[in-house]
N, C-alpha and C. Protein backbone atom coordinates (compact mmCIF):
# COMPACT_ATOMS: atom_id res chain seq x y z
N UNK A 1 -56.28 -24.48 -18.49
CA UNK A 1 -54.92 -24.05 -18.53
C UNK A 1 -54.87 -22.63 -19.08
N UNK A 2 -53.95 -21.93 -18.52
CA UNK A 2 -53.62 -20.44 -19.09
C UNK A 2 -53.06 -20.63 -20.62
N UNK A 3 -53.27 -19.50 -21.05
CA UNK A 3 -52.25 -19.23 -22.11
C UNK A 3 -51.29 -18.67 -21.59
N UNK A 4 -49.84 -19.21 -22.28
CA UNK A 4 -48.70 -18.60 -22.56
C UNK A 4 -48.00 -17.42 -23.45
N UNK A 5 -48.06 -16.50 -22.90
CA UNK A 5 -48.10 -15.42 -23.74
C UNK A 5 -46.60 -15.49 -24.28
N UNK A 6 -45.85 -15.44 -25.36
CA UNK A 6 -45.31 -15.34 -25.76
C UNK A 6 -45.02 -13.89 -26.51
N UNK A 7 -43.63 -13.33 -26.51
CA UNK A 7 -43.67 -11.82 -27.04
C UNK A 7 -42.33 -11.65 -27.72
N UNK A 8 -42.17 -10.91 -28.78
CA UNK A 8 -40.73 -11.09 -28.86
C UNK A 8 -40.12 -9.28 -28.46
N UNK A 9 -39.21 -10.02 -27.26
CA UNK A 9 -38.37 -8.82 -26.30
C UNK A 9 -37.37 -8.12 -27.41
N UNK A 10 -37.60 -6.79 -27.08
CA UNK A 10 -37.42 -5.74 -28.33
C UNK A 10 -35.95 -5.55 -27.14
N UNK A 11 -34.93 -5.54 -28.13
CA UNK A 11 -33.28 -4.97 -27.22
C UNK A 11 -33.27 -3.29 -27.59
N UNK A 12 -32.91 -2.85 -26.39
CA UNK A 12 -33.05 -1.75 -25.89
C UNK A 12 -31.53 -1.00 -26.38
N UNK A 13 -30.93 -0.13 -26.71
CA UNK A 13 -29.62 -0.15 -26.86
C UNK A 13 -28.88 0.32 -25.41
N UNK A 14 -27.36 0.45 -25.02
CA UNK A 14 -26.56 0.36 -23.86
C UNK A 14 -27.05 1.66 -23.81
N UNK A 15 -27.17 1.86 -22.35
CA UNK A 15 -26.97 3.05 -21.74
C UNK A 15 -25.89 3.31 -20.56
N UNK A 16 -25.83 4.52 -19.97
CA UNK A 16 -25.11 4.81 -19.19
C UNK A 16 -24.83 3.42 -17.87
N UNK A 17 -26.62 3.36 -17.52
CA UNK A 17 -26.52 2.28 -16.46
C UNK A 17 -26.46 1.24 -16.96
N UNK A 18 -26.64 0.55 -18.15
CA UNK A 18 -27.12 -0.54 -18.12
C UNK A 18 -25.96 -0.52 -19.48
N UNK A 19 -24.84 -1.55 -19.60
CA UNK A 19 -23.98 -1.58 -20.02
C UNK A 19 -24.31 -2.53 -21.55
N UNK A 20 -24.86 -3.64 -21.28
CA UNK A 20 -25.03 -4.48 -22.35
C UNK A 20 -26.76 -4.24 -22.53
N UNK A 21 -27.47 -4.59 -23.84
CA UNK A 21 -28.55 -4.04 -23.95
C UNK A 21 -29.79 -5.47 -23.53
N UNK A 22 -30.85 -4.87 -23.42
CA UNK A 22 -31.71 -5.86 -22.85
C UNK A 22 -32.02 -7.43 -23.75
N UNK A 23 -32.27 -7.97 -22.87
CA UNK A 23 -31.73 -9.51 -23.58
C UNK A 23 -30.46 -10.18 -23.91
N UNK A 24 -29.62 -9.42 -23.49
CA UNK A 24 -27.96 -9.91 -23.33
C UNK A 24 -27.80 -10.66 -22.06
N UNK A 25 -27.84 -11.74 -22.18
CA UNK A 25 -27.05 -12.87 -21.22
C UNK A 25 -26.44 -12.47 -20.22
N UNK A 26 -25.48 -11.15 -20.58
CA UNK A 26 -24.50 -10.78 -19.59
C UNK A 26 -22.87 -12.16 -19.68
N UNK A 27 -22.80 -12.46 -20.82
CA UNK A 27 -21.88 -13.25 -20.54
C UNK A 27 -20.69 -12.65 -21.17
N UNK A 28 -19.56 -13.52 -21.33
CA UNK A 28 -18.39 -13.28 -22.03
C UNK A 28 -18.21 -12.52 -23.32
N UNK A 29 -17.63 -11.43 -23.60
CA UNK A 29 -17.77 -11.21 -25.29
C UNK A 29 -17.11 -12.56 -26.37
N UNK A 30 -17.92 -12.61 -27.27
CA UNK A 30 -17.16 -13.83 -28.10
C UNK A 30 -16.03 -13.42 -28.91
N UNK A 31 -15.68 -12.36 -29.04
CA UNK A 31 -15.08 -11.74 -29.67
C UNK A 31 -13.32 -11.97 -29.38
N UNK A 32 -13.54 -12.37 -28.11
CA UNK A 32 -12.00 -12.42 -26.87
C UNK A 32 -11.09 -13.67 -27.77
N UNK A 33 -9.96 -13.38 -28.24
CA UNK A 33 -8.74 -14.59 -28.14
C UNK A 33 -8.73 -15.59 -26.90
N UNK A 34 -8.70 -16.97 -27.54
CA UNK A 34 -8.34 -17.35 -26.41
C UNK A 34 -7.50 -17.80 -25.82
N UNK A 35 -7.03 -17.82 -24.48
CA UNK A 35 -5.70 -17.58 -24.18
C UNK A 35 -5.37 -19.01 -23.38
N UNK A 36 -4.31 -19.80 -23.60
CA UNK A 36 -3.77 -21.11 -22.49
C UNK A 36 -3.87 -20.59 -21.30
N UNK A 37 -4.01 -21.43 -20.35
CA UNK A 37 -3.37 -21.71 -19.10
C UNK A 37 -2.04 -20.83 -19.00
N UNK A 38 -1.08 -21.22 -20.08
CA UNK A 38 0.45 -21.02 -19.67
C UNK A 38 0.67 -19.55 -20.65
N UNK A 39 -0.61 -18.72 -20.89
CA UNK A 39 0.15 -17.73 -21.88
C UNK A 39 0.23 -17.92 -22.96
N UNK A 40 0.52 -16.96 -23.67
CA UNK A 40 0.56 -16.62 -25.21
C UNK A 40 2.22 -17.34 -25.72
N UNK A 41 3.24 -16.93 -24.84
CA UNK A 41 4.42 -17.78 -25.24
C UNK A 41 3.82 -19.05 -25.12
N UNK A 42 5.34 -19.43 -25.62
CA UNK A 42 5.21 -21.16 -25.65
C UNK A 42 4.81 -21.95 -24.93
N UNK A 43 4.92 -23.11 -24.44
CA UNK A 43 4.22 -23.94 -23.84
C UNK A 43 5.50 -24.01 -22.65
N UNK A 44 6.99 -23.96 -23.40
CA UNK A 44 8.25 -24.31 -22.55
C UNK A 44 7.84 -25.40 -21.75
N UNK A 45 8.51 -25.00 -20.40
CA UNK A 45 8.75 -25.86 -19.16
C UNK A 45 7.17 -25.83 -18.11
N UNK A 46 6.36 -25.45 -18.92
CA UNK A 46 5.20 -24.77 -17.70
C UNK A 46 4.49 -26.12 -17.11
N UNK A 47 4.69 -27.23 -17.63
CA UNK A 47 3.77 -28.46 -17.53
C UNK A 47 5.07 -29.09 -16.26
N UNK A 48 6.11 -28.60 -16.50
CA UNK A 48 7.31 -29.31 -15.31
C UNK A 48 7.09 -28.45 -14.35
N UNK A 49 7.03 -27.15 -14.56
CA UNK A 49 6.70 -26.05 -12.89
C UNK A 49 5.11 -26.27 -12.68
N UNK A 50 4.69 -27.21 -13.35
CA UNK A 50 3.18 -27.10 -12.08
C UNK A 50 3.32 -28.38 -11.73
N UNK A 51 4.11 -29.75 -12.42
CA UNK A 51 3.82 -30.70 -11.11
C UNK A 51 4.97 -30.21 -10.22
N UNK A 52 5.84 -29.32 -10.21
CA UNK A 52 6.81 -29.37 -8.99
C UNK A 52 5.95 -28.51 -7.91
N UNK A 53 5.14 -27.36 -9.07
CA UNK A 53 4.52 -26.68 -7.85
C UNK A 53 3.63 -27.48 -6.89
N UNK A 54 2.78 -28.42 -7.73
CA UNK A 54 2.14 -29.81 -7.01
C UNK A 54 2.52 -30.24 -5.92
N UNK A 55 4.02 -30.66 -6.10
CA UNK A 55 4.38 -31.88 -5.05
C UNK A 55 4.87 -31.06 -4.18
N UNK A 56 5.31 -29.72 -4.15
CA UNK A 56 6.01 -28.85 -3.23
C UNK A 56 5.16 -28.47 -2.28
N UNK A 57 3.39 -28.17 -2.99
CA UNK A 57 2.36 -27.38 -1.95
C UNK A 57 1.76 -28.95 -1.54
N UNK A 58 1.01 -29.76 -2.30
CA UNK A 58 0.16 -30.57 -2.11
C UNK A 58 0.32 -32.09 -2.19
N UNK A 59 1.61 -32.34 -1.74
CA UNK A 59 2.40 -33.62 -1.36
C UNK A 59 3.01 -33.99 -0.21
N UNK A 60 2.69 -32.75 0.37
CA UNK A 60 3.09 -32.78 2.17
C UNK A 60 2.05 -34.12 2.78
N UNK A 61 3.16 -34.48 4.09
CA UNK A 61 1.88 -35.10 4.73
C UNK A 61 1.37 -34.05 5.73
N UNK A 62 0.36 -34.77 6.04
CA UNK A 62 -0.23 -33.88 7.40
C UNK A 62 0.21 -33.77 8.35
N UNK A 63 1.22 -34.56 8.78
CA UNK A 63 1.95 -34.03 10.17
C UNK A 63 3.04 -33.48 10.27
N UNK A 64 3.59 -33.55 8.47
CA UNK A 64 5.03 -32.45 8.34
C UNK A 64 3.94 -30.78 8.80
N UNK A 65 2.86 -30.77 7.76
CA UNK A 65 1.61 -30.06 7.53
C UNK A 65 1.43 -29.23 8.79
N UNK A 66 1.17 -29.70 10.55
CA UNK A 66 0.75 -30.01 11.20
C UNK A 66 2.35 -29.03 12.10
N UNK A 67 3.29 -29.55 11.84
CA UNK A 67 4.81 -29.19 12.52
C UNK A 67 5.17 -27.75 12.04
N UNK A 68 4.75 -28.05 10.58
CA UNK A 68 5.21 -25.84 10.27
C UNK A 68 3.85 -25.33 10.72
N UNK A 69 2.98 -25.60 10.89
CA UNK A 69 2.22 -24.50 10.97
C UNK A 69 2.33 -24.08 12.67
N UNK A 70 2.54 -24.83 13.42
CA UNK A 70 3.22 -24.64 14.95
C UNK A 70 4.25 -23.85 14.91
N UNK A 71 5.46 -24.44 13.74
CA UNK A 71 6.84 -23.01 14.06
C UNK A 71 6.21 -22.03 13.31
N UNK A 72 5.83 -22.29 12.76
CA UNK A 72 5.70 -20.88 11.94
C UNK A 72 4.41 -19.70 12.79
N UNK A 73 3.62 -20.56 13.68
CA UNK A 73 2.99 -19.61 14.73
C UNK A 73 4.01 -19.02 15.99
N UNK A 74 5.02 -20.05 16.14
CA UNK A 74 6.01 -19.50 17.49
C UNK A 74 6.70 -18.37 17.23
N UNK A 75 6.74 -18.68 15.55
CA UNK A 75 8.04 -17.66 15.06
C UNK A 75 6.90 -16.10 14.37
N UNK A 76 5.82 -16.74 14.36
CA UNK A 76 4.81 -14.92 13.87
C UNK A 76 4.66 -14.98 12.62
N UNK A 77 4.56 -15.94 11.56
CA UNK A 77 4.43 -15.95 10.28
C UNK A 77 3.61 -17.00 9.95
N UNK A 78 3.51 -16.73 8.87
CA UNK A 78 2.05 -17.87 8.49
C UNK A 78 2.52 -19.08 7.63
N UNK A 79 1.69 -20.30 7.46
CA UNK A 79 2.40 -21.54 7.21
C UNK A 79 3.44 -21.35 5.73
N UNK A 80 2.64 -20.49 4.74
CA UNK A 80 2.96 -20.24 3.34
C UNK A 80 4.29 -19.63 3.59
N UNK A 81 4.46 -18.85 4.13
CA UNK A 81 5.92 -17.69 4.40
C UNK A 81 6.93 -18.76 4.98
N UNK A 82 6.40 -19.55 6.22
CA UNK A 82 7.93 -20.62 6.65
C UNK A 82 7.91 -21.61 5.87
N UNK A 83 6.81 -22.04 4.94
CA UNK A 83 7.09 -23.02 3.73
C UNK A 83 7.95 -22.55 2.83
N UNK A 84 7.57 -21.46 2.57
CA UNK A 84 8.52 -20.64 1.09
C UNK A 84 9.93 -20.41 1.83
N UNK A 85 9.76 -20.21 2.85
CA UNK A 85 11.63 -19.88 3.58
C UNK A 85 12.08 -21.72 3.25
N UNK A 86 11.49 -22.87 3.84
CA UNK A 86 12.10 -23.72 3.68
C UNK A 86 12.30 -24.10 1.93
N UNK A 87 11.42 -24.18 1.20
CA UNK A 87 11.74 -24.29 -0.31
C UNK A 87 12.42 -23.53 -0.44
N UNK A 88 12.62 -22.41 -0.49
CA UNK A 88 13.54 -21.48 -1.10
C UNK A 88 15.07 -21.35 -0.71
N UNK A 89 15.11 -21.27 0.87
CA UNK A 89 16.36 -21.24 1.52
C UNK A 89 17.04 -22.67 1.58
N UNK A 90 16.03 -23.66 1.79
CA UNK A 90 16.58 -25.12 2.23
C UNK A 90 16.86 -25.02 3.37
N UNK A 91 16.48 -24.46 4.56
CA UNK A 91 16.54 -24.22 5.74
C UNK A 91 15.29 -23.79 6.92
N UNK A 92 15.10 -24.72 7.97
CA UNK A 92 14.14 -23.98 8.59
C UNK A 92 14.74 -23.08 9.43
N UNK A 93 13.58 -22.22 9.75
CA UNK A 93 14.13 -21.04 10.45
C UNK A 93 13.70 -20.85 11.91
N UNK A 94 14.85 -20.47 12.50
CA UNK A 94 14.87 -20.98 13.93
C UNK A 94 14.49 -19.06 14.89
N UNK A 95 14.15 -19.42 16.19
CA UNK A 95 14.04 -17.91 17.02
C UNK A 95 15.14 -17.30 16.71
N UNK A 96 16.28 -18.11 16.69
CA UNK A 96 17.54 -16.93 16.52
C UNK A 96 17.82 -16.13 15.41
N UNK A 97 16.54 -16.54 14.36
CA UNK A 97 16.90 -15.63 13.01
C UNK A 97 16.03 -14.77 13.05
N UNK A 98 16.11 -13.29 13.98
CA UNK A 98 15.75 -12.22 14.29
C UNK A 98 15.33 -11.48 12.86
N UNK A 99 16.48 -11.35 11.95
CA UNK A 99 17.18 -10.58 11.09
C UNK A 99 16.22 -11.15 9.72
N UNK A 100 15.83 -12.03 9.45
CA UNK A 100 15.23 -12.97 8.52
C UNK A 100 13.75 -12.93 8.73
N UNK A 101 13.04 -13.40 10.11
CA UNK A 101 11.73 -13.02 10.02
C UNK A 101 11.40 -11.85 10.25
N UNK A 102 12.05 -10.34 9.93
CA UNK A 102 11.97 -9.39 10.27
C UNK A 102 11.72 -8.93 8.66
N UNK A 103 12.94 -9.36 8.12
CA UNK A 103 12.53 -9.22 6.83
C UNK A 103 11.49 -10.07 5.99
N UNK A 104 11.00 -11.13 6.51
CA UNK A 104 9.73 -11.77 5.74
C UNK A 104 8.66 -10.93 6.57
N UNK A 105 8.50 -10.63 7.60
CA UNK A 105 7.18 -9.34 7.87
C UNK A 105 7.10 -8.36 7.27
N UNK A 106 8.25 -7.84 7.25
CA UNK A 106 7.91 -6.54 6.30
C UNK A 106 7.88 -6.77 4.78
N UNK A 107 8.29 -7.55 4.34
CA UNK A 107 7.87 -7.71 2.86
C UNK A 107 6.20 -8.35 2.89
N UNK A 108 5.71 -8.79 4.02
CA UNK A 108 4.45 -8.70 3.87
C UNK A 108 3.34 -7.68 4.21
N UNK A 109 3.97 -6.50 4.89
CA UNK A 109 3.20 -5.78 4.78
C UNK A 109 3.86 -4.85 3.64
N UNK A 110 4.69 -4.65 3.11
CA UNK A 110 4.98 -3.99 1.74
C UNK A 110 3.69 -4.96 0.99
N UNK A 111 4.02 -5.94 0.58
CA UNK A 111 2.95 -6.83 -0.50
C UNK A 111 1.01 -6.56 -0.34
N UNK A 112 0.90 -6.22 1.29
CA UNK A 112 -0.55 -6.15 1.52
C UNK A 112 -0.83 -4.57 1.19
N UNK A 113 -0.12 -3.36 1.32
CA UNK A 113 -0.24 -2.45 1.10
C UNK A 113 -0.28 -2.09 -0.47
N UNK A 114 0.64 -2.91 -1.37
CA UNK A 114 0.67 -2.86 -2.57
C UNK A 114 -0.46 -3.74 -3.08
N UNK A 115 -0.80 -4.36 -2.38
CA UNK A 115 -2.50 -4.77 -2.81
C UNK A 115 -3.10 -4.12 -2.55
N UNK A 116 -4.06 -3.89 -1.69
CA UNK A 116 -4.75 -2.48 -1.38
C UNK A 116 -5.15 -1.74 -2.07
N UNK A 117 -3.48 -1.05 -2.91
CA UNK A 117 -3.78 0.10 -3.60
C UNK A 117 -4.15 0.05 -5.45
């Protein structure tokens, strides 16, 4: 059998390239607060807006599931955008609302451009 060389790795201090010094994990600083799920405020209502957010995204069946993602291809928008028109408005939205998916396109390309940058 070989020997195992054993050595003890001398840490190098940070440089320009090399940010944390040699033998650093590369992990988290321990140093960080740690922060909830829901933020530094209170706890409030945040445990009631995620099961609603729950049952609103991930309580559909599959063939309601299955029906927007069809209008929402006839009409040029994606399933999330004619979901959020129906949660939000309480209304689905039909070809004749010119005026409405005109304005949910362009607030999505406002939103993709403001990502981007």
């Amino acid at each position: 059998m070989s020997e195992i060389e054993t050595s003890n790795f001398v840490t190098e201090p940070a440089s320009e390239t090399n940010g944390a010094p040699s033998g650093h994990n590369g992990g988290p600083p321990l140093d960080d607060e740690h922060r909830p799920e829901w933020g530094h405020g209170g706890i409030g209502n945040y445990f009631y807006w995620k099961s609603a957010h729950r049952a609103a995204w991930h309580g559909t069946s599959p063939g309601i599931v299955s029906f927007r993602m069809q209008k929402a291809e006839r009409l040029g928008l994606t399933y999330e955008e004619y979901t959020l028109e129906i949660l939000e408005r309480g209304r689905h939205l039909q070809i004749e609302d010119v005026e409405r998916i005109a304005q949910i396109k362009q607030a999505r390309t406002t939103r993709i451009t403001r990502d981007r940058s």
